[in-house]
N, C-alpha and C. Protein backbone atom coordinates (compact mmCIF):
# COMPACT_ATOMS: atom_id res chain seq x y z
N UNK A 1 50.44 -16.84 -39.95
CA UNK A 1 49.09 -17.33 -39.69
C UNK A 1 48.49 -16.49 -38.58
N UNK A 2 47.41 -16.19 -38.60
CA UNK A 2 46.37 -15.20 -37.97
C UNK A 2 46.24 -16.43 -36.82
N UNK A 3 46.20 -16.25 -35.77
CA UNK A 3 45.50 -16.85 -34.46
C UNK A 3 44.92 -15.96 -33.68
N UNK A 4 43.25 -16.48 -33.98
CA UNK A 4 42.26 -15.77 -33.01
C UNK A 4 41.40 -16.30 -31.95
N UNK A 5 40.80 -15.83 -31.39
CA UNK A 5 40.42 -16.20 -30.13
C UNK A 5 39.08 -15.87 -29.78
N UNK A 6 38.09 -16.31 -29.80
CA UNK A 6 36.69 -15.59 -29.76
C UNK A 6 36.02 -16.67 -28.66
N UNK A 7 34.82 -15.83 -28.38
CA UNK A 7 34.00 -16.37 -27.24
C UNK A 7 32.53 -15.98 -27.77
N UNK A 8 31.45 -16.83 -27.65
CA UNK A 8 29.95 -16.17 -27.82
C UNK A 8 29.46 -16.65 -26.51
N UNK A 9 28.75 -15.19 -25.86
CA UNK A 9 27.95 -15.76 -24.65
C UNK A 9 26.53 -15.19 -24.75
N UNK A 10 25.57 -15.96 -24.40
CA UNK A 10 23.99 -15.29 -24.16
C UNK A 10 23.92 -15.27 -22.91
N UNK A 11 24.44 -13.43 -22.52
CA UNK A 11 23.27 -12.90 -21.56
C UNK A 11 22.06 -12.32 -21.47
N UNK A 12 21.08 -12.44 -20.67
CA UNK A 12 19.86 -11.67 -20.70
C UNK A 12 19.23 -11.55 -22.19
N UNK A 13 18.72 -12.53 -22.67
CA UNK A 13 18.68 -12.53 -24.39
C UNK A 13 19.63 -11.34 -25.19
N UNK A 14 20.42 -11.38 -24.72
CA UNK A 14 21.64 -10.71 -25.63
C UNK A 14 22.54 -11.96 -26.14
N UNK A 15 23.86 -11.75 -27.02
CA UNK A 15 24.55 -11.83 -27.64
C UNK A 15 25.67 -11.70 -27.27
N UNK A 16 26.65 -11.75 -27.12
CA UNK A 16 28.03 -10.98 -26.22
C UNK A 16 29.13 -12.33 -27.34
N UNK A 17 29.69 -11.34 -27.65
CA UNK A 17 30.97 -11.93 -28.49
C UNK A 17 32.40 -10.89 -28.36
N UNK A 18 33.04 -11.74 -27.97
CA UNK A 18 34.53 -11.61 -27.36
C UNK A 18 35.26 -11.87 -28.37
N UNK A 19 36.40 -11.13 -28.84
CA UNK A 19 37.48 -11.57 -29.94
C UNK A 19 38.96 -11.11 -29.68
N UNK A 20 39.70 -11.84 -29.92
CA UNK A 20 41.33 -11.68 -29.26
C UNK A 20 42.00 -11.78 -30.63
N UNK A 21 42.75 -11.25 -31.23
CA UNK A 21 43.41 -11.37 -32.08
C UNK A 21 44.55 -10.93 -32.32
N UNK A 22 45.92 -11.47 -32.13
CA UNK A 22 46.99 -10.78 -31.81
C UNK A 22 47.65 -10.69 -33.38
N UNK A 23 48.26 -9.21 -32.98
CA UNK A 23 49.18 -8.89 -34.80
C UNK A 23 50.34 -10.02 -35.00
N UNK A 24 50.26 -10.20 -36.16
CA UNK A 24 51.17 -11.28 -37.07
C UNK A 24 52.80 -10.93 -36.05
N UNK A 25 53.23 -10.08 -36.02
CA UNK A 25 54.66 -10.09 -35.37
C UNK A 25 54.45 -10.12 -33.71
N UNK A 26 53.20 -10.54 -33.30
CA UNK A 26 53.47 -10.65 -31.92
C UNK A 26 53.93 -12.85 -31.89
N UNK A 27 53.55 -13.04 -32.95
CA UNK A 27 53.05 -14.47 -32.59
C UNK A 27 54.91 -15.26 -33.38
N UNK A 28 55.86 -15.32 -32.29
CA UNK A 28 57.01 -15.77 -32.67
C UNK A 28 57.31 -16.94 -32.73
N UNK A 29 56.41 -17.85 -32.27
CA UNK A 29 56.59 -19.06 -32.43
C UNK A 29 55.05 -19.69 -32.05
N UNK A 30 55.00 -20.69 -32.09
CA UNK A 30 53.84 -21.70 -31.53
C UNK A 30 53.35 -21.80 -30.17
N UNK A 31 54.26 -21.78 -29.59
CA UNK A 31 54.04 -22.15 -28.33
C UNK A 31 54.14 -20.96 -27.22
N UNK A 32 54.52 -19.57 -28.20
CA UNK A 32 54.37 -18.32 -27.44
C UNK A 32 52.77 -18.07 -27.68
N UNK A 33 52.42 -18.16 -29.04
CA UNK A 33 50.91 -17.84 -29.42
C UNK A 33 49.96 -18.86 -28.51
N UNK A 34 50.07 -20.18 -28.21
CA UNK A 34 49.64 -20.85 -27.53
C UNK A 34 49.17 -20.19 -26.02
N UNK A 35 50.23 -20.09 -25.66
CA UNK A 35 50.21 -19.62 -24.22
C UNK A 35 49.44 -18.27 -24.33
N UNK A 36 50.10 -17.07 -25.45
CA UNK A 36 49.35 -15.79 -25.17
C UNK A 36 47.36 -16.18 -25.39
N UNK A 37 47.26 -17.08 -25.70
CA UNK A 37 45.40 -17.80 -26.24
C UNK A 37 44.86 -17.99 -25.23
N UNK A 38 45.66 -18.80 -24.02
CA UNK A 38 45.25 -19.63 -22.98
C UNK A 38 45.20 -18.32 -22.16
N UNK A 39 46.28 -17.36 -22.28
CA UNK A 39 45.80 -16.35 -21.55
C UNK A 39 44.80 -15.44 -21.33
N UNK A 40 44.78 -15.18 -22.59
CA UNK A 40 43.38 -14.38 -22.92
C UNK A 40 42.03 -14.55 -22.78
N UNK A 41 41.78 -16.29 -22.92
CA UNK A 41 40.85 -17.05 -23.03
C UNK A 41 40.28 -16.93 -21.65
N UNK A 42 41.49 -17.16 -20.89
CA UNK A 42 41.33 -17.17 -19.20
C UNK A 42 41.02 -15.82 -18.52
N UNK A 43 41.53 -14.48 -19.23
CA UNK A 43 40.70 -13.09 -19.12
C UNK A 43 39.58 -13.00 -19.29
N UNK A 44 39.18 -13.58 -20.84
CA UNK A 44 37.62 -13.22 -21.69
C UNK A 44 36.74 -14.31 -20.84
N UNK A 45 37.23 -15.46 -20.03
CA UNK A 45 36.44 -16.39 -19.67
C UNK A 45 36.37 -15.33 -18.20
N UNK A 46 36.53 -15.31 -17.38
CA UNK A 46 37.19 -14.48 -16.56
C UNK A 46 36.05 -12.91 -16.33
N UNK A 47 36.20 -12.41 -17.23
CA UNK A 47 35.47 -11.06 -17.84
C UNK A 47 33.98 -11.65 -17.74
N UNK A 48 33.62 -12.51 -18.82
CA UNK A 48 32.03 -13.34 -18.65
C UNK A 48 31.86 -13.36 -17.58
N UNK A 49 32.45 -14.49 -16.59
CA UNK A 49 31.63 -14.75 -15.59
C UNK A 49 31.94 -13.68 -14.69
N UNK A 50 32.01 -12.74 -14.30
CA UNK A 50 31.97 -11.09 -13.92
C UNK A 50 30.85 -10.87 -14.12
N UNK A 51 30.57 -10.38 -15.39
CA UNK A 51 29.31 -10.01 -16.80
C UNK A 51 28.00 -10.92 -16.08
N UNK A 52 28.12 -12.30 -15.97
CA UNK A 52 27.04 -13.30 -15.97
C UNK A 52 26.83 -13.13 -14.19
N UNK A 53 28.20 -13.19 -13.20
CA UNK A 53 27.38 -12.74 -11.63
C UNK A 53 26.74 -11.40 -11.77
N UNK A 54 27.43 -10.48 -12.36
CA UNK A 54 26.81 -9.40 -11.89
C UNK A 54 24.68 -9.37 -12.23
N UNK A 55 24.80 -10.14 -13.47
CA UNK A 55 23.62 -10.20 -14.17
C UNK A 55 22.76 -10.60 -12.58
N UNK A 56 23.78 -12.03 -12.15
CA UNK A 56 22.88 -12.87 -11.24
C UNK A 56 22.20 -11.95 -9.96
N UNK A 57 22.97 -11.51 -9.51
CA UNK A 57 23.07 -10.53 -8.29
C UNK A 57 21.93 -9.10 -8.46
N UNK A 58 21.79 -8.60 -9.92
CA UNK A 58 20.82 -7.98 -9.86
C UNK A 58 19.51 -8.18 -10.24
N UNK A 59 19.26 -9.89 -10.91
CA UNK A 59 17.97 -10.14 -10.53
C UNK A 59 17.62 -10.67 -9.09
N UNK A 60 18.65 -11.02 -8.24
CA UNK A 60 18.76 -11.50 -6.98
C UNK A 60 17.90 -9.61 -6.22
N UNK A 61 18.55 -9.07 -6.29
CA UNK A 61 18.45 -7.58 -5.65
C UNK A 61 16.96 -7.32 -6.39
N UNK A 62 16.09 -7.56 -7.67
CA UNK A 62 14.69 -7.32 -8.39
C UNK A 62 13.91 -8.29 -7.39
N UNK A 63 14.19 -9.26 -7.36
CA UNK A 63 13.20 -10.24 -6.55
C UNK A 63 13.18 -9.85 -5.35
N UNK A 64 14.28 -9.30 -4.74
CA UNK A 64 14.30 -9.31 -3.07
C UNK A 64 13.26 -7.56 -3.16
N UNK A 65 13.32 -6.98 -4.19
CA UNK A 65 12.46 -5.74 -3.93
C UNK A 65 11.37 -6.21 -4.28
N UNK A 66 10.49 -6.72 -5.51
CA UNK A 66 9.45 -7.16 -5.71
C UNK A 66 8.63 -7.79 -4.34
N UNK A 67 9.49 -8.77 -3.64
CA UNK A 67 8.72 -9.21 -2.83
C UNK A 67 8.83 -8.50 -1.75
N UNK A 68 9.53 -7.46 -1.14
CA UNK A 68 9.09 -6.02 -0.34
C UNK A 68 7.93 -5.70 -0.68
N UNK A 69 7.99 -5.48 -1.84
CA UNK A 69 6.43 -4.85 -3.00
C UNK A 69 5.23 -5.39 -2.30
N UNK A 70 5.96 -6.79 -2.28
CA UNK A 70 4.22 -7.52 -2.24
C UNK A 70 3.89 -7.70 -1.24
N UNK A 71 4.67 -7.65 -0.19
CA UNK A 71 4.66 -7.47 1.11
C UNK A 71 4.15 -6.39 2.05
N UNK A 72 4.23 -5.78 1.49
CA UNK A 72 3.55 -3.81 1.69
C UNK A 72 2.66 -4.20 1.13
N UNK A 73 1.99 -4.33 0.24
CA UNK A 73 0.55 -4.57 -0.40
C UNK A 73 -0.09 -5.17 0.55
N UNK A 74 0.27 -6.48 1.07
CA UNK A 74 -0.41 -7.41 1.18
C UNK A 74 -0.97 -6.51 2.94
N UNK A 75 0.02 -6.17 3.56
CA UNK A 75 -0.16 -5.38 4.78
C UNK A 75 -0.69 -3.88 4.17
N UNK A 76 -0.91 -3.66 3.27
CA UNK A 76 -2.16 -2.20 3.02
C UNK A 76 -3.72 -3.36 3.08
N UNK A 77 -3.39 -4.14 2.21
CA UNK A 77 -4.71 -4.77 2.21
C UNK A 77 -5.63 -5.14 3.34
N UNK A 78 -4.19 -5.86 4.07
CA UNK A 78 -5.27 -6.25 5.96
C UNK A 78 -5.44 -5.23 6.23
N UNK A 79 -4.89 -4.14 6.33
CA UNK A 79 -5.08 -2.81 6.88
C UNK A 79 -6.57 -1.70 6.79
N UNK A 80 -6.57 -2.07 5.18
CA UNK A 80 -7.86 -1.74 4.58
C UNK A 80 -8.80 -2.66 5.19
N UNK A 81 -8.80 -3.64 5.34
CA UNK A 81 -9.85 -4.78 5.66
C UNK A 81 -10.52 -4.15 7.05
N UNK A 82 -9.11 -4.11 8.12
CA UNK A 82 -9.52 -3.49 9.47
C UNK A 82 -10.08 -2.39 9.51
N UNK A 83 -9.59 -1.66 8.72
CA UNK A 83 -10.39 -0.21 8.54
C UNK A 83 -11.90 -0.66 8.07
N UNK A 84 -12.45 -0.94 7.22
CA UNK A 84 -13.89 -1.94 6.60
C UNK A 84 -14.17 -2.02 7.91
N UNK A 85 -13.87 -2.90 8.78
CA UNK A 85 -14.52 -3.93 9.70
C UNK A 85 -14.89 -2.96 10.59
N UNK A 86 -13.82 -1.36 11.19
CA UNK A 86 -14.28 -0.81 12.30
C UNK A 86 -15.14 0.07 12.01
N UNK A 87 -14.71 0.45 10.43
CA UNK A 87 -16.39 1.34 9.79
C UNK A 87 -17.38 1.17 10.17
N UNK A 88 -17.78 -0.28 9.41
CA UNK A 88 -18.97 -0.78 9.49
C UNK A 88 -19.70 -0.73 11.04
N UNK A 89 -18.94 -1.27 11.70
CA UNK A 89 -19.45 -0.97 13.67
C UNK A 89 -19.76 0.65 13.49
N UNK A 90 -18.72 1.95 13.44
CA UNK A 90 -18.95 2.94 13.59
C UNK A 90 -20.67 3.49 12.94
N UNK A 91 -20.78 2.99 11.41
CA UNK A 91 -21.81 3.88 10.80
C UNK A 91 -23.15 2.71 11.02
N UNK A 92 -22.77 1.53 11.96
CA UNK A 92 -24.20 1.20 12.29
C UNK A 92 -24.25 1.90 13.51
N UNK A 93 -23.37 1.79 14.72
CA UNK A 93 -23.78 2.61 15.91
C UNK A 93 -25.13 3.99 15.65
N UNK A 94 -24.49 5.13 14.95
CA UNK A 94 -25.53 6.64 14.57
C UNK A 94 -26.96 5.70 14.05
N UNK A 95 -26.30 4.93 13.00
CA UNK A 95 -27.94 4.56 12.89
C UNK A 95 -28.74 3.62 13.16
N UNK A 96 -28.61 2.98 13.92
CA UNK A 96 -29.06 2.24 15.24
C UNK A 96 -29.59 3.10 16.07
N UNK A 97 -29.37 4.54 16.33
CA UNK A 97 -29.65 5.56 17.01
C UNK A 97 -31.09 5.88 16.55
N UNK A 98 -30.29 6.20 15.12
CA UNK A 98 -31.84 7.16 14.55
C UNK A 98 -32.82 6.23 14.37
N UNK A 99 -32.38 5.19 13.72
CA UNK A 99 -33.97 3.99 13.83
C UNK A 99 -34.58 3.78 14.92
N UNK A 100 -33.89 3.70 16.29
CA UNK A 100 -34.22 3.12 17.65
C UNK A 100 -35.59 4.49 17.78
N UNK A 101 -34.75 5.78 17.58
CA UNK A 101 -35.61 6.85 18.43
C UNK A 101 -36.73 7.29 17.39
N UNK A 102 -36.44 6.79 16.03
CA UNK A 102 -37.74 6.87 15.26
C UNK A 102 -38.41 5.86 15.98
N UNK A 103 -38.23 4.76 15.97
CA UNK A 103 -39.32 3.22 16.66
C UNK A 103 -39.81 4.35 18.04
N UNK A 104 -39.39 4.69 18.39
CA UNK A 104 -39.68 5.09 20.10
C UNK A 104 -40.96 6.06 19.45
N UNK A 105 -40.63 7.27 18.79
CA UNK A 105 -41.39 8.29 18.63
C UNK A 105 -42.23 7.70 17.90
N UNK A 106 -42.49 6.78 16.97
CA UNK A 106 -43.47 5.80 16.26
C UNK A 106 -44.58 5.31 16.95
N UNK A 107 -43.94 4.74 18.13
CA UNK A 107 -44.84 3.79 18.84
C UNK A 107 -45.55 4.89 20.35
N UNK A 108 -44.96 5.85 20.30
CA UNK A 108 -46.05 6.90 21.67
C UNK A 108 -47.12 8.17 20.41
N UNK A 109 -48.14 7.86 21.29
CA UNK A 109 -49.01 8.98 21.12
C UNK A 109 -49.27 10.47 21.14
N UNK A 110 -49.19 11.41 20.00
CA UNK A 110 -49.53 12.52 21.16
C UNK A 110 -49.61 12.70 22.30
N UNK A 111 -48.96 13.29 23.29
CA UNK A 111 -49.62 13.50 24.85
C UNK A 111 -48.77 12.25 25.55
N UNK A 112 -48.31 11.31 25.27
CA UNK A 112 -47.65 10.07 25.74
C UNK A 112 -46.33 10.57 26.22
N UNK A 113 -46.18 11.70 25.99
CA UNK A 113 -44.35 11.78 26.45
C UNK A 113 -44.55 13.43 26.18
N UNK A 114 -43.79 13.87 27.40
CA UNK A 114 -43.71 15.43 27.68
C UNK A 114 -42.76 16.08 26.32
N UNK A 115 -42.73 17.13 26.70
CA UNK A 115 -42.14 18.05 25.36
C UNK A 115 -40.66 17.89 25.75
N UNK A 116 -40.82 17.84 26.77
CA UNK A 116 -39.06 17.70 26.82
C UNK A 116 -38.32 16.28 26.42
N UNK A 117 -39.32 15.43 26.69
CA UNK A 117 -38.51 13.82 26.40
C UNK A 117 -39.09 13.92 24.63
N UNK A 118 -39.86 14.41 24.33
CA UNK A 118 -40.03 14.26 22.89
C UNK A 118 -38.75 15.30 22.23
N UNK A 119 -38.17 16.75 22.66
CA UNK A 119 -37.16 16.80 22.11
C UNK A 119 -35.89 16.14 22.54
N UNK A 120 -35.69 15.97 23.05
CA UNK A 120 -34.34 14.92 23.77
C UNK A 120 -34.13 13.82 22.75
N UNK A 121 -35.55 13.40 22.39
CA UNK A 121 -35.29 11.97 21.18
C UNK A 121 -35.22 12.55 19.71
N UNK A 122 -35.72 13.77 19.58
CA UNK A 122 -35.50 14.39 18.17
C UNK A 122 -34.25 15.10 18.51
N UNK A 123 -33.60 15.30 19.40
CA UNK A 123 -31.95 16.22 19.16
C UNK A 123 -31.46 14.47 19.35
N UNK A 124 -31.54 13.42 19.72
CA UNK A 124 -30.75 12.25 19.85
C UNK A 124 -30.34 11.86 18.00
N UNK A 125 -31.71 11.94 17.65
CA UNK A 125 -31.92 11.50 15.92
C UNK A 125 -31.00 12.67 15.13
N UNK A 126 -31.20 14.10 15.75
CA UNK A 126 -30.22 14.95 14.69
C UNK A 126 -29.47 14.28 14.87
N UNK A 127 -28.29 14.46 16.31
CA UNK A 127 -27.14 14.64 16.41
C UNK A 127 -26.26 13.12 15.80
N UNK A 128 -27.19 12.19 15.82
CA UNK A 128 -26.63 10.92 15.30
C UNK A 128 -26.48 10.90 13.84
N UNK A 129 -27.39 11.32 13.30
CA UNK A 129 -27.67 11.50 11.53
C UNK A 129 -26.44 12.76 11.54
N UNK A 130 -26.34 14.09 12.55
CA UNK A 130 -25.26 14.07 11.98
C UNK A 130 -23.67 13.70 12.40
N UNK A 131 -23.73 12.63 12.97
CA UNK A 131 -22.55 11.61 13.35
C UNK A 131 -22.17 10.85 12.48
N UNK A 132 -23.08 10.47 11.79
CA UNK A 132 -23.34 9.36 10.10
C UNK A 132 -22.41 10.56 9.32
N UNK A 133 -23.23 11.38 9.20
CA UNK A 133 -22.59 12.64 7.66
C UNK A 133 -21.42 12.79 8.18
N UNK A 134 -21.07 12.95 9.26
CA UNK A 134 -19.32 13.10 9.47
C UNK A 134 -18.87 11.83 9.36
N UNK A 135 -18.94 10.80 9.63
CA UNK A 135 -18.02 9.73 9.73
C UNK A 135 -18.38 8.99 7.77
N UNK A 136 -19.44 9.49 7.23
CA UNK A 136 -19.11 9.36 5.71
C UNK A 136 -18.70 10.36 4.75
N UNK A 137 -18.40 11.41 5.37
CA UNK A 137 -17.44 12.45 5.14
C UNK A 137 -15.87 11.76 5.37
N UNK A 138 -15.65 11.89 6.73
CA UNK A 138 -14.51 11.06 7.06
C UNK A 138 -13.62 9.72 5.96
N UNK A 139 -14.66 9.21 5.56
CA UNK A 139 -14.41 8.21 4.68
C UNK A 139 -14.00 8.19 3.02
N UNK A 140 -15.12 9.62 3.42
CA UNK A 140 -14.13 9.80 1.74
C UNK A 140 -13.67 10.74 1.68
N UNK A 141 -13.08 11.43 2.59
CA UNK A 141 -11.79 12.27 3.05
C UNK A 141 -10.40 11.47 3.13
N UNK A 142 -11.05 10.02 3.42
CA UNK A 142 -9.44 9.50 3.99
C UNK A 142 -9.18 8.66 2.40
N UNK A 143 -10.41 8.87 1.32
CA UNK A 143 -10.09 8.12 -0.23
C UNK A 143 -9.52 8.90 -0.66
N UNK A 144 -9.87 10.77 -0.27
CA UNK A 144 -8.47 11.41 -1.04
C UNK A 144 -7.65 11.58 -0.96
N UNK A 145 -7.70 11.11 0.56
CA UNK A 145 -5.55 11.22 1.27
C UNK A 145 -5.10 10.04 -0.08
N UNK A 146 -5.96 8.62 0.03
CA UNK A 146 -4.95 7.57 -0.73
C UNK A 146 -5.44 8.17 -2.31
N UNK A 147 -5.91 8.73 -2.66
CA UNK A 147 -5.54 9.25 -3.86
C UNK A 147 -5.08 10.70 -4.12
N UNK A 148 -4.36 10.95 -3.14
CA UNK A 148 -3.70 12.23 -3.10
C UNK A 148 -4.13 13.37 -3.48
N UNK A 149 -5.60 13.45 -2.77
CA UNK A 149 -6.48 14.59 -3.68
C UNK A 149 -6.92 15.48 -2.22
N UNK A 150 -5.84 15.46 -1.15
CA UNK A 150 -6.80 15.70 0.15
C UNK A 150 -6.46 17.35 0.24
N UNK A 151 -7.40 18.08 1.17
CA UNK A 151 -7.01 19.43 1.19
C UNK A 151 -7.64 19.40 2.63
N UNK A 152 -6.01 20.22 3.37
CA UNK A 152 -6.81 20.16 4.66
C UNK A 152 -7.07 21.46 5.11
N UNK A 153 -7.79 21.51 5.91
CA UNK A 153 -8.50 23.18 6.79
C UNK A 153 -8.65 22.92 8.39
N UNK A 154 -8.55 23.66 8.89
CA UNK A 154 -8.09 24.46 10.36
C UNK A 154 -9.75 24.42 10.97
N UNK A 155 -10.66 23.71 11.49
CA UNK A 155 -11.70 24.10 12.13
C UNK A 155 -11.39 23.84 13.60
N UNK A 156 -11.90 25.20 14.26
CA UNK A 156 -12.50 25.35 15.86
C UNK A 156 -13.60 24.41 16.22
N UNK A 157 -12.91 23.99 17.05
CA UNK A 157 -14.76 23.11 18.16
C UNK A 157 -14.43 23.20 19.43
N UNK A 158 -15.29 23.04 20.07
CA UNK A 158 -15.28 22.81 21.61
C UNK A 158 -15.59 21.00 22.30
N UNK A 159 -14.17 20.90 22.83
CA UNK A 159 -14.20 19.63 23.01
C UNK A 159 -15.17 18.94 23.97
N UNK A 160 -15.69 20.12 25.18
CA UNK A 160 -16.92 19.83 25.93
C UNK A 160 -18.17 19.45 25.00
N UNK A 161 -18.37 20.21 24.05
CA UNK A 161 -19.30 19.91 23.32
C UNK A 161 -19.15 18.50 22.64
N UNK A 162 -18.10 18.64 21.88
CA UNK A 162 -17.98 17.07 21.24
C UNK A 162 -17.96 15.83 22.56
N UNK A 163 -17.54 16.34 23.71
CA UNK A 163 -17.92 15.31 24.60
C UNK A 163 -19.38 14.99 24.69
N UNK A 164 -20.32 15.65 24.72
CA UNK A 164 -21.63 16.15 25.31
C UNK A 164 -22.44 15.20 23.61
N UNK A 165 -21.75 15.60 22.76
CA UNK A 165 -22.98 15.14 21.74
C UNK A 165 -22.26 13.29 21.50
N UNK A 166 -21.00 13.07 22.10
CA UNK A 166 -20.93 11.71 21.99
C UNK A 166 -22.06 10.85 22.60
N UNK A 167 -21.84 11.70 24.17
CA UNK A 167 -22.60 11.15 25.44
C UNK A 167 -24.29 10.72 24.87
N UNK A 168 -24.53 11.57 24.02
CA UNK A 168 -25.84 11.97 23.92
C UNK A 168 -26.43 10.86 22.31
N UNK A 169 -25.13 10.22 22.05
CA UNK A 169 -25.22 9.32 20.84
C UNK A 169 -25.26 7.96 21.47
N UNK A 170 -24.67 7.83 22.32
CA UNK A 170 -24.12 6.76 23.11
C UNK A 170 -24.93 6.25 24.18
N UNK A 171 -25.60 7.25 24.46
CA UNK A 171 -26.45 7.11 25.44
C UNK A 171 -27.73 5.66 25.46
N UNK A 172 -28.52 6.35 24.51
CA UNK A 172 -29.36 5.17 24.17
C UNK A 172 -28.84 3.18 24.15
N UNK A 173 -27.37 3.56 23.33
CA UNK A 173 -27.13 2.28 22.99
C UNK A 173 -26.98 1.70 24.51
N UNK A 174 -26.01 2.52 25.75
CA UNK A 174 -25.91 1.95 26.97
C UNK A 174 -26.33 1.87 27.75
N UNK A 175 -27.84 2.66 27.63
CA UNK A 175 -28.96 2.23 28.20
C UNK A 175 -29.84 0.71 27.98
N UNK A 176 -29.47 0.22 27.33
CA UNK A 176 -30.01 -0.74 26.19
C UNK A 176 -29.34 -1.86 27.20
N UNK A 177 -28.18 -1.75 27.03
CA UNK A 177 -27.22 -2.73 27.87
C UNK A 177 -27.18 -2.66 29.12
């Protein structure tokens, strides 16, 4: 008599079938085949739950990365937000500038203000308008870093100068205050 030994397990919508079947001259009596069943049974049972932790352990290790995942997201997102929030201050400052010193030059007359305070408020209006074009340059310079489209280049300036045209952006607003 044939004595066999089988197991069906569902892992991971799989199938898993185990079969033990020992040759006709191993099985000398009853109670040798008995025992060699219980043995095997206790391997193939044995073997599964191996098969079924290991399964456990690497959706354990998917979840613990997923929620890394979402965790980094969620800290790009505030990140982005803060970035938004200090923009918005930055590209009203320049033009707060240029509206203020248009209102100014709006409201005097010919002859109301010397040549020198009338250019002082027209280099205030360039240099702010172009404080705006750089800092919305800037902005979508830093969309091609996150879409990996950025190309960078080597420009000279003079940092006295970039001091001098801050001063000269800034000025108005802290006069104000």
């Amino acid at each position: 008599t044939d004595w066999a030994v089988s197991e069906t397990v569902m892992i991971e919508n799989a199938k898993w079938r185990i079969e033990f079947t020992p040759a006709a001259d191993y099985l000398v009596d009853f109670q040798s085949a008995l025992a060699s069943v219980v043995l095997v049974s206790g391997l193939l049972l044995s073997l599964m739950l191996g098969i079924a932790f290991w399964f456990a352990q690497e959706a354990a290790d998917r979840a613990r990365k997923l929620e890394k995942a979402s965790l980094r997201a969620q800290d790009a997102d505030r990140a982005k937000s803060r970035f938004l929030a200090s923009m918005s201050h930055e590209l009203r400052s320049p033009l707060n500038v240029v509206i203020g010193m248009c209102s100014v030059l709006a409201r005097k007359r010919p002859g109301e203000m010397s040549d020198g305070e009338y250019n002082s408020h027209v280099s205030a209006i360039g240099s702010a308008a172009d404080h705006l074009m750089q800092l919305i340059g800037n902005i979508l310079d830093l969309s091609k870093i996150e879409a990996g489209q950025v190309e960078l280049e080597s420009v000279a300036f003079s940092p006295w100068d970039l001091c001098e045209e801050v001063r000269s952006i800034m000025a108005p607003s802290a006069a104000e205050r």
